[in-house]
Protein backbone atom coordinates (compact mmCIF):
# COMPACT_ATOMS: atom_id res chain seq x y z
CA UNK A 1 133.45 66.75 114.23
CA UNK A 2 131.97 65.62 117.24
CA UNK A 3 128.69 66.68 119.25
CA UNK A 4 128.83 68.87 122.37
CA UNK A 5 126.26 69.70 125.15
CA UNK A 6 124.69 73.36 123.99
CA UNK A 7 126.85 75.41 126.71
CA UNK A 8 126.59 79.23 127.53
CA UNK A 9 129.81 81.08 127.91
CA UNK A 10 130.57 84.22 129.21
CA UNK A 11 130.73 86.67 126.23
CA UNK A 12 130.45 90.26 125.29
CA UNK A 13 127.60 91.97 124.28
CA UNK A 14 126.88 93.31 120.75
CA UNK A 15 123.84 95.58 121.04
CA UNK A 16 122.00 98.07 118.78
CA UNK A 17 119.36 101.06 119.65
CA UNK A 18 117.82 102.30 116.96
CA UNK A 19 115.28 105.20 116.78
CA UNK A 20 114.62 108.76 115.23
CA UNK A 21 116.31 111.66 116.22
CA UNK A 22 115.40 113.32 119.67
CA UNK A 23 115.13 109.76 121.02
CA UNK A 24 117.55 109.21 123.35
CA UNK A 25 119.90 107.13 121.61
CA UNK A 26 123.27 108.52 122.72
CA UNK A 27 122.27 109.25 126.63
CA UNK A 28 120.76 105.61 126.94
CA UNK A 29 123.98 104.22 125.42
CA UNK A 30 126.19 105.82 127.81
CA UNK A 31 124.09 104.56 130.92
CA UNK A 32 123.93 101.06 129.75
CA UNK A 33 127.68 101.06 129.42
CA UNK A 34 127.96 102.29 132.62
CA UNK A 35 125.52 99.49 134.10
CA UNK A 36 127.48 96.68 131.62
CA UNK A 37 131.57 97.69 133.25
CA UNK A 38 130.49 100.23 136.68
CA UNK A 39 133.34 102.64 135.30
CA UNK A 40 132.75 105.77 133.33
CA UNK A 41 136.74 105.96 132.28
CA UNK A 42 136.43 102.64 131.05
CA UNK A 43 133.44 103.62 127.95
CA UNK A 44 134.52 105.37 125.20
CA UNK A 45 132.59 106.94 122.53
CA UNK A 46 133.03 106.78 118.76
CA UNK A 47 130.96 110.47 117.74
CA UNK A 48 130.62 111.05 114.15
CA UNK A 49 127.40 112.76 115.58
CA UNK A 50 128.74 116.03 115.76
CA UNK A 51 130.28 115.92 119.24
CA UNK A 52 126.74 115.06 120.71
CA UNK A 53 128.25 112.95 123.58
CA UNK A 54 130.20 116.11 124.75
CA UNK A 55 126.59 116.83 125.90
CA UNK A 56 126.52 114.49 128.84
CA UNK A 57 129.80 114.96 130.27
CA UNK A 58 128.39 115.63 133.10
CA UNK A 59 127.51 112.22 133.90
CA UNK A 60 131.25 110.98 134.16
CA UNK A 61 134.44 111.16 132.32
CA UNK A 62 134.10 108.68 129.50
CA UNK A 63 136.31 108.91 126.53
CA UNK A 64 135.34 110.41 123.24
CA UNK A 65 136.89 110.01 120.11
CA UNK A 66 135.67 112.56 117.59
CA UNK A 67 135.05 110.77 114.04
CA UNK A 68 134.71 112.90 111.18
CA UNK A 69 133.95 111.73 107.11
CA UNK A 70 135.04 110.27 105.67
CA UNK A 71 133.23 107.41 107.60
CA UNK A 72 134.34 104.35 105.58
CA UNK A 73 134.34 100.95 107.04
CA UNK A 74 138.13 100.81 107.37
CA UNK A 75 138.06 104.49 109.40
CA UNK A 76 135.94 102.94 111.93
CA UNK A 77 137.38 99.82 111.96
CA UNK A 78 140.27 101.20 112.94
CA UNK A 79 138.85 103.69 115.75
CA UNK A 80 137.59 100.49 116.90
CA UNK A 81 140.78 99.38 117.92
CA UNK A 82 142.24 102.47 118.94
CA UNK A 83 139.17 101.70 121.67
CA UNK A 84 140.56 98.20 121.91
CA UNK A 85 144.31 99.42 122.47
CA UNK A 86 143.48 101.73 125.25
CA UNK A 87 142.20 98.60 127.34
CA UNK A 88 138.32 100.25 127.18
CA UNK A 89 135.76 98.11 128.23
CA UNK A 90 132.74 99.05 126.51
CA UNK A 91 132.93 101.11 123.09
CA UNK A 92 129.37 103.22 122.02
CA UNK A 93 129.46 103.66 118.09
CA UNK A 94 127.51 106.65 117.67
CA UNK A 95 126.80 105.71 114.36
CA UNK A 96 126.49 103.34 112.70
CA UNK A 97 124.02 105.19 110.19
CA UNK A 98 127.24 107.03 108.23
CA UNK A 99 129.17 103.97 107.52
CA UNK A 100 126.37 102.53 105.66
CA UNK A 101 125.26 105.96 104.13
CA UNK A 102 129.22 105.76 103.15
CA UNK A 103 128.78 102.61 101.19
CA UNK A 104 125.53 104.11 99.56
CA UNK A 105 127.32 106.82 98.27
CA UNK A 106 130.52 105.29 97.17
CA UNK A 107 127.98 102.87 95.44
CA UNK A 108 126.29 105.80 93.68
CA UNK A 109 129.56 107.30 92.67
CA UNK A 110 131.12 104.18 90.78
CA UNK A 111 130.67 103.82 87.18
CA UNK A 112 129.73 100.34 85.49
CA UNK A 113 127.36 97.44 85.97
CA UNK A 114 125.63 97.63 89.76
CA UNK A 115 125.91 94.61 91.01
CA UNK A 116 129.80 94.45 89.96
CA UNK A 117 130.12 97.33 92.14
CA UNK A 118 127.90 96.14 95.18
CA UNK A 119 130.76 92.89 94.58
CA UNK A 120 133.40 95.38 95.61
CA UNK A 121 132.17 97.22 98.64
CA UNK A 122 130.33 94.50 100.44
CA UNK A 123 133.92 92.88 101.56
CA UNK A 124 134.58 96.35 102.96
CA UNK A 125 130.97 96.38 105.11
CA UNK A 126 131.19 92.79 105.71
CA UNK A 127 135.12 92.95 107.41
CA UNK A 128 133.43 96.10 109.66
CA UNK A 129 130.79 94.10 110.88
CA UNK A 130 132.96 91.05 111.48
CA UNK A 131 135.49 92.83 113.38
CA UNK A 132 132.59 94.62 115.22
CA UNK A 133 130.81 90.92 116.48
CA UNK A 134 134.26 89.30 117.03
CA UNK A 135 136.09 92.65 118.96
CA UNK A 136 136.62 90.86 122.85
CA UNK A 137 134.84 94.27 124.38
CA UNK A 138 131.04 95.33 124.72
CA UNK A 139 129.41 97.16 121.85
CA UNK A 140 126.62 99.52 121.60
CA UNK A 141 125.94 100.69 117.97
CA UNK A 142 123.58 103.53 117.71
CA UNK A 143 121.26 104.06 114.57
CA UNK A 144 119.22 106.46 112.92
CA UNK A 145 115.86 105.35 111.96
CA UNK A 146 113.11 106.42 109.53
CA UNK A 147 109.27 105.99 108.64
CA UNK A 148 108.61 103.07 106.34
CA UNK A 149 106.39 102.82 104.00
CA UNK A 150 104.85 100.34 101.45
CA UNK A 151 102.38 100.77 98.12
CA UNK A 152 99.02 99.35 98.87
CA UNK A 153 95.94 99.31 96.83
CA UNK A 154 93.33 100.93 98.57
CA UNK A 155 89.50 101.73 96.21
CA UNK A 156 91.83 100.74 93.19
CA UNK A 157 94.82 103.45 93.89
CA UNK A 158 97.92 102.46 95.08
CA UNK A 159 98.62 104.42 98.34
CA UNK A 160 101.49 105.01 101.10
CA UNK A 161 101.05 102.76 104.13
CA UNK A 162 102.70 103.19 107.28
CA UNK A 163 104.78 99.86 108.48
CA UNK A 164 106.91 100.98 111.23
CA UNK A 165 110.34 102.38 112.16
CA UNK A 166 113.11 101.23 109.79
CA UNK A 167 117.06 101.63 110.84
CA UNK A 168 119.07 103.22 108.53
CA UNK A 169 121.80 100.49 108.31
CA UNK A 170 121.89 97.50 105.38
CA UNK A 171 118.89 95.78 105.47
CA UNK A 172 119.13 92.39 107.99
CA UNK A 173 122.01 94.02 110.31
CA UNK A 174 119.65 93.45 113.15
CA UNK A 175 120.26 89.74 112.65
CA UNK A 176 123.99 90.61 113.68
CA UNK A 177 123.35 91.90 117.65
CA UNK A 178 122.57 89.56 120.14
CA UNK A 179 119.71 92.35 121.47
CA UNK A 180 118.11 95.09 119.69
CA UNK A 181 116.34 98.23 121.24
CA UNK A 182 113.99 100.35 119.70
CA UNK A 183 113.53 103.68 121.03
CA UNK A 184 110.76 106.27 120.33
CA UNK A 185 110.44 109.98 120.82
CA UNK A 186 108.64 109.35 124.44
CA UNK A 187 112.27 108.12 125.14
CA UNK A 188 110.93 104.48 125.60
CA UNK A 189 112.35 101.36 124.82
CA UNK A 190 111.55 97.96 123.51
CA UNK A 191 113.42 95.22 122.24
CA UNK A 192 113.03 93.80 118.39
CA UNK A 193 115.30 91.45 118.47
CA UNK A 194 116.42 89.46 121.99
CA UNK A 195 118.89 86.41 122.81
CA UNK A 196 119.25 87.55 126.25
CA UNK A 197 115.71 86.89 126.64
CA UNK A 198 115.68 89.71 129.06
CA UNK A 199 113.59 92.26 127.00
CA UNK A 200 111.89 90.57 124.16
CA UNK A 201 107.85 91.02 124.44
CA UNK A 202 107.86 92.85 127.78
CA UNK A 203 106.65 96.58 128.57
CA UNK A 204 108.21 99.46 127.25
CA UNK A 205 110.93 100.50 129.55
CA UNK A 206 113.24 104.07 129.81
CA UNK A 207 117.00 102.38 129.92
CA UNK A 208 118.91 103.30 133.09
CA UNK A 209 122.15 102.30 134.30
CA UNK A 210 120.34 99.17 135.55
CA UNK A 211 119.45 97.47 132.17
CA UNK A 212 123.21 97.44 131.99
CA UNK A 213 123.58 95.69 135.09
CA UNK A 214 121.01 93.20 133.73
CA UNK A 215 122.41 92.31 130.36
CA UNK A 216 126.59 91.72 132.00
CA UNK A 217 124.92 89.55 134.35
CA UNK A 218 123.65 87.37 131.12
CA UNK A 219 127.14 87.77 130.08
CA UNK A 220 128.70 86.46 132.37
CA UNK A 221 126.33 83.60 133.54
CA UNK A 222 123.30 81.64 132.42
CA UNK A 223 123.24 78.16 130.24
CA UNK A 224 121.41 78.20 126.95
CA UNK A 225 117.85 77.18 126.27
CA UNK A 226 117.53 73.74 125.26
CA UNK A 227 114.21 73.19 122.64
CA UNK A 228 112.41 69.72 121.24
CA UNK A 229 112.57 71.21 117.73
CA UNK A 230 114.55 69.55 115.49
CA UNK A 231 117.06 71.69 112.96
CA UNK A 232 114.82 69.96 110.12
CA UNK A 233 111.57 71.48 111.37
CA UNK A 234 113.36 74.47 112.02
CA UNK A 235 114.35 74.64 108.22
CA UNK A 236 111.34 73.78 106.64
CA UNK A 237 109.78 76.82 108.83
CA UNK A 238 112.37 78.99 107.65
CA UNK A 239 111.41 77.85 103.57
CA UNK A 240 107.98 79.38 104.75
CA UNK A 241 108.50 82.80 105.49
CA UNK A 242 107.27 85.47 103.48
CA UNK A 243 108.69 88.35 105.38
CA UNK A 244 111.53 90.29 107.24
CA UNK A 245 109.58 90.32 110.53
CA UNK A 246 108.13 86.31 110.17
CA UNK A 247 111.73 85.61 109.69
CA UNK A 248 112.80 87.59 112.28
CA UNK A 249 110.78 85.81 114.84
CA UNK A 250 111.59 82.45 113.92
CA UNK A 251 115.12 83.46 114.44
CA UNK A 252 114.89 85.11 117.44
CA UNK A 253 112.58 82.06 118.66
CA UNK A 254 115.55 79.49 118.41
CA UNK A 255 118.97 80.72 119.69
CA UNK A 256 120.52 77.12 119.70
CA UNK A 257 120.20 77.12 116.06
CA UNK A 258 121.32 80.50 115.26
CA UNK A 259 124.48 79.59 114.17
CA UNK A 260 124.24 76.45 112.55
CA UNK A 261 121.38 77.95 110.39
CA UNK A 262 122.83 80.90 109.48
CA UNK A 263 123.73 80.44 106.23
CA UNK A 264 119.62 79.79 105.61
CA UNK A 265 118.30 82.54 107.70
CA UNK A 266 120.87 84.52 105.01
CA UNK A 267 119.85 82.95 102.00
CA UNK A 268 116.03 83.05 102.49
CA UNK A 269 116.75 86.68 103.84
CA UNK A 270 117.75 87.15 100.68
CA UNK A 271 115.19 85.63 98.59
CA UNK A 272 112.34 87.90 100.50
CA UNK A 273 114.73 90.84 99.51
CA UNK A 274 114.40 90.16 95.89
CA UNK A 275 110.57 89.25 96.18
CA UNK A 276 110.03 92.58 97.35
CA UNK A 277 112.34 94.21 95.62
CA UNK A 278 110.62 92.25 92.15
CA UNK A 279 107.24 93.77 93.80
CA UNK A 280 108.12 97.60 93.65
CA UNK A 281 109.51 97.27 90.65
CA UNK A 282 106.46 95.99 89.22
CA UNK A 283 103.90 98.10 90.98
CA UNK A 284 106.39 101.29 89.90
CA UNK A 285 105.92 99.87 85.99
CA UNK A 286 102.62 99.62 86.18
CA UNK A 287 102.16 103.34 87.84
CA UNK A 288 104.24 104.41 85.43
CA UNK A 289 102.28 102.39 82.72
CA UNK A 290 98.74 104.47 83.50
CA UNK A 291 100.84 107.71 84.03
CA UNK A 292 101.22 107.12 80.55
């Protein structure tokens, strides 16, 4: 092992927009493709949407290969590199909601103990996503999203609260992508999660061809932020979080340690998971409990 200067290389972006439906998720994926490679025959589109990007073929002739269910991980791994084989240069999956809804209800299907189960399909998600990161073209993953909610005790009744949008994907995928857009029915954008730097905590913004042009020029140039916080600290911040979005922020706030700490963001990911997951549970028992 030996200790290199933190260097940026040029790379391909992985990128997720996320909002409800009537957003503009598929339209502002197709422009920002055209802004990342300047060539509409060079984007293809994997639809399991119902054909919605034969609705913009008026804005060039990009490539779209119709995806019907079932939408395992394997079926799109492997329109993936159909993409790949016909030398495409940036590939739009449009969705990535049904491959997860997939595992969901394969998961629901199976008979036996749970988390035996879960020990069989997450290989199958995990080898998607892996193929998705490590694929040498540009990505933009679409996904559904959906009102949260959480249980809070309001005059001594537990009530809905509203928390925010949610994408309908396995819960941390947005640690995967290198940038994150979150788009609302006012067909407005902002990033959630940002290495690029380029978005995170500006204004909302409508994605044109020119936010494209903005992220391949990260690609292909820039060096990497250098930061006088020490992996320790970092870890020890990490050990404090309570929640998805605390963690979130500490991760997006150190891209030099991204990688190395992975395995922690994961774990402690993790640990919130089943904290939360411990916390419904109860709060559900003890509903249940005065029902009774």
């Amino acid at each position: 092992m030996q200790l290199q200067v933190a260097n940026k290389k040029k790379t391909k972006i992985k990128m997720a927009l996320q909002g409800p439906s009537g957003s503009g998720k598929t339209k502002d994926a197709l422009f920002i493709a055209f802004g990342l490679c300047g060539r509409w025959d060079k984007i293809a589109v994997i639809d399991s949407e119902n054909r919605s990007a034969d609705l913009y073929a008026d804005l060039g002739n990009y490539f779209v290969l119709p995806f019907i269910a079932p939408f395992s991980p394997e079926r799109y791994m492997q329109a993936i590199t159909v993409c790949i084989n016909a030398a495409i240069e940036v590939v739009i999956i449009d969705s990535l909601t049904h491959e997860w809804e997939f595992i969901l209800d394969t998961h629901s299907g199976m008979v036996g103990n749970s988390f035996t189960n879960w020990s069989k399909l997450t290989p199958r998600h995990n080898a998607f996503v892996q193929l998705l990161l490590q694929a040498d073209v540009h990505i933009i993953g679409t996904m559904r999203s959906k009102q949260e909610y959480v249980l809070s005790e309001k005059n001594g009744k537990q009530v809905p609260e509203k928390v925010g949008m949610k994408g309908i994907q396995r819960e941390g995928m947005d640690y995967e992508f290198t940038l994150v857009l979150e788009l609302d029915i006012a067909l407005h954008a902002k990033a959630t999660k940002d290495r690029t730097q380029l978005f995170f905590g500006k204004p909302e913004f409508i994605p044109t061809p020119e936010t494209g042009k903005m992220i391949i020029e990260w690609c292909n140039t820039g060096t990497e932020q250098v930061v006088n916080v020490t992996k320790e600290e970092v870890i020890k911040s990490i050990a404090a979080c309570h929640t998805h979005d605390e963690l979130l922020s500490l991760y997006n706030s150190f891209p030099v340690y991204q990688t190395e700490l992975l395995t922690e963001f994961t774990k402690r990911r993790q640990e919130i998971e089943t904290i939360i997951f411990n916390q419904q549970k109860a709060i559900q028992n003890g509903t249940l409990a005065n029902q009774q």
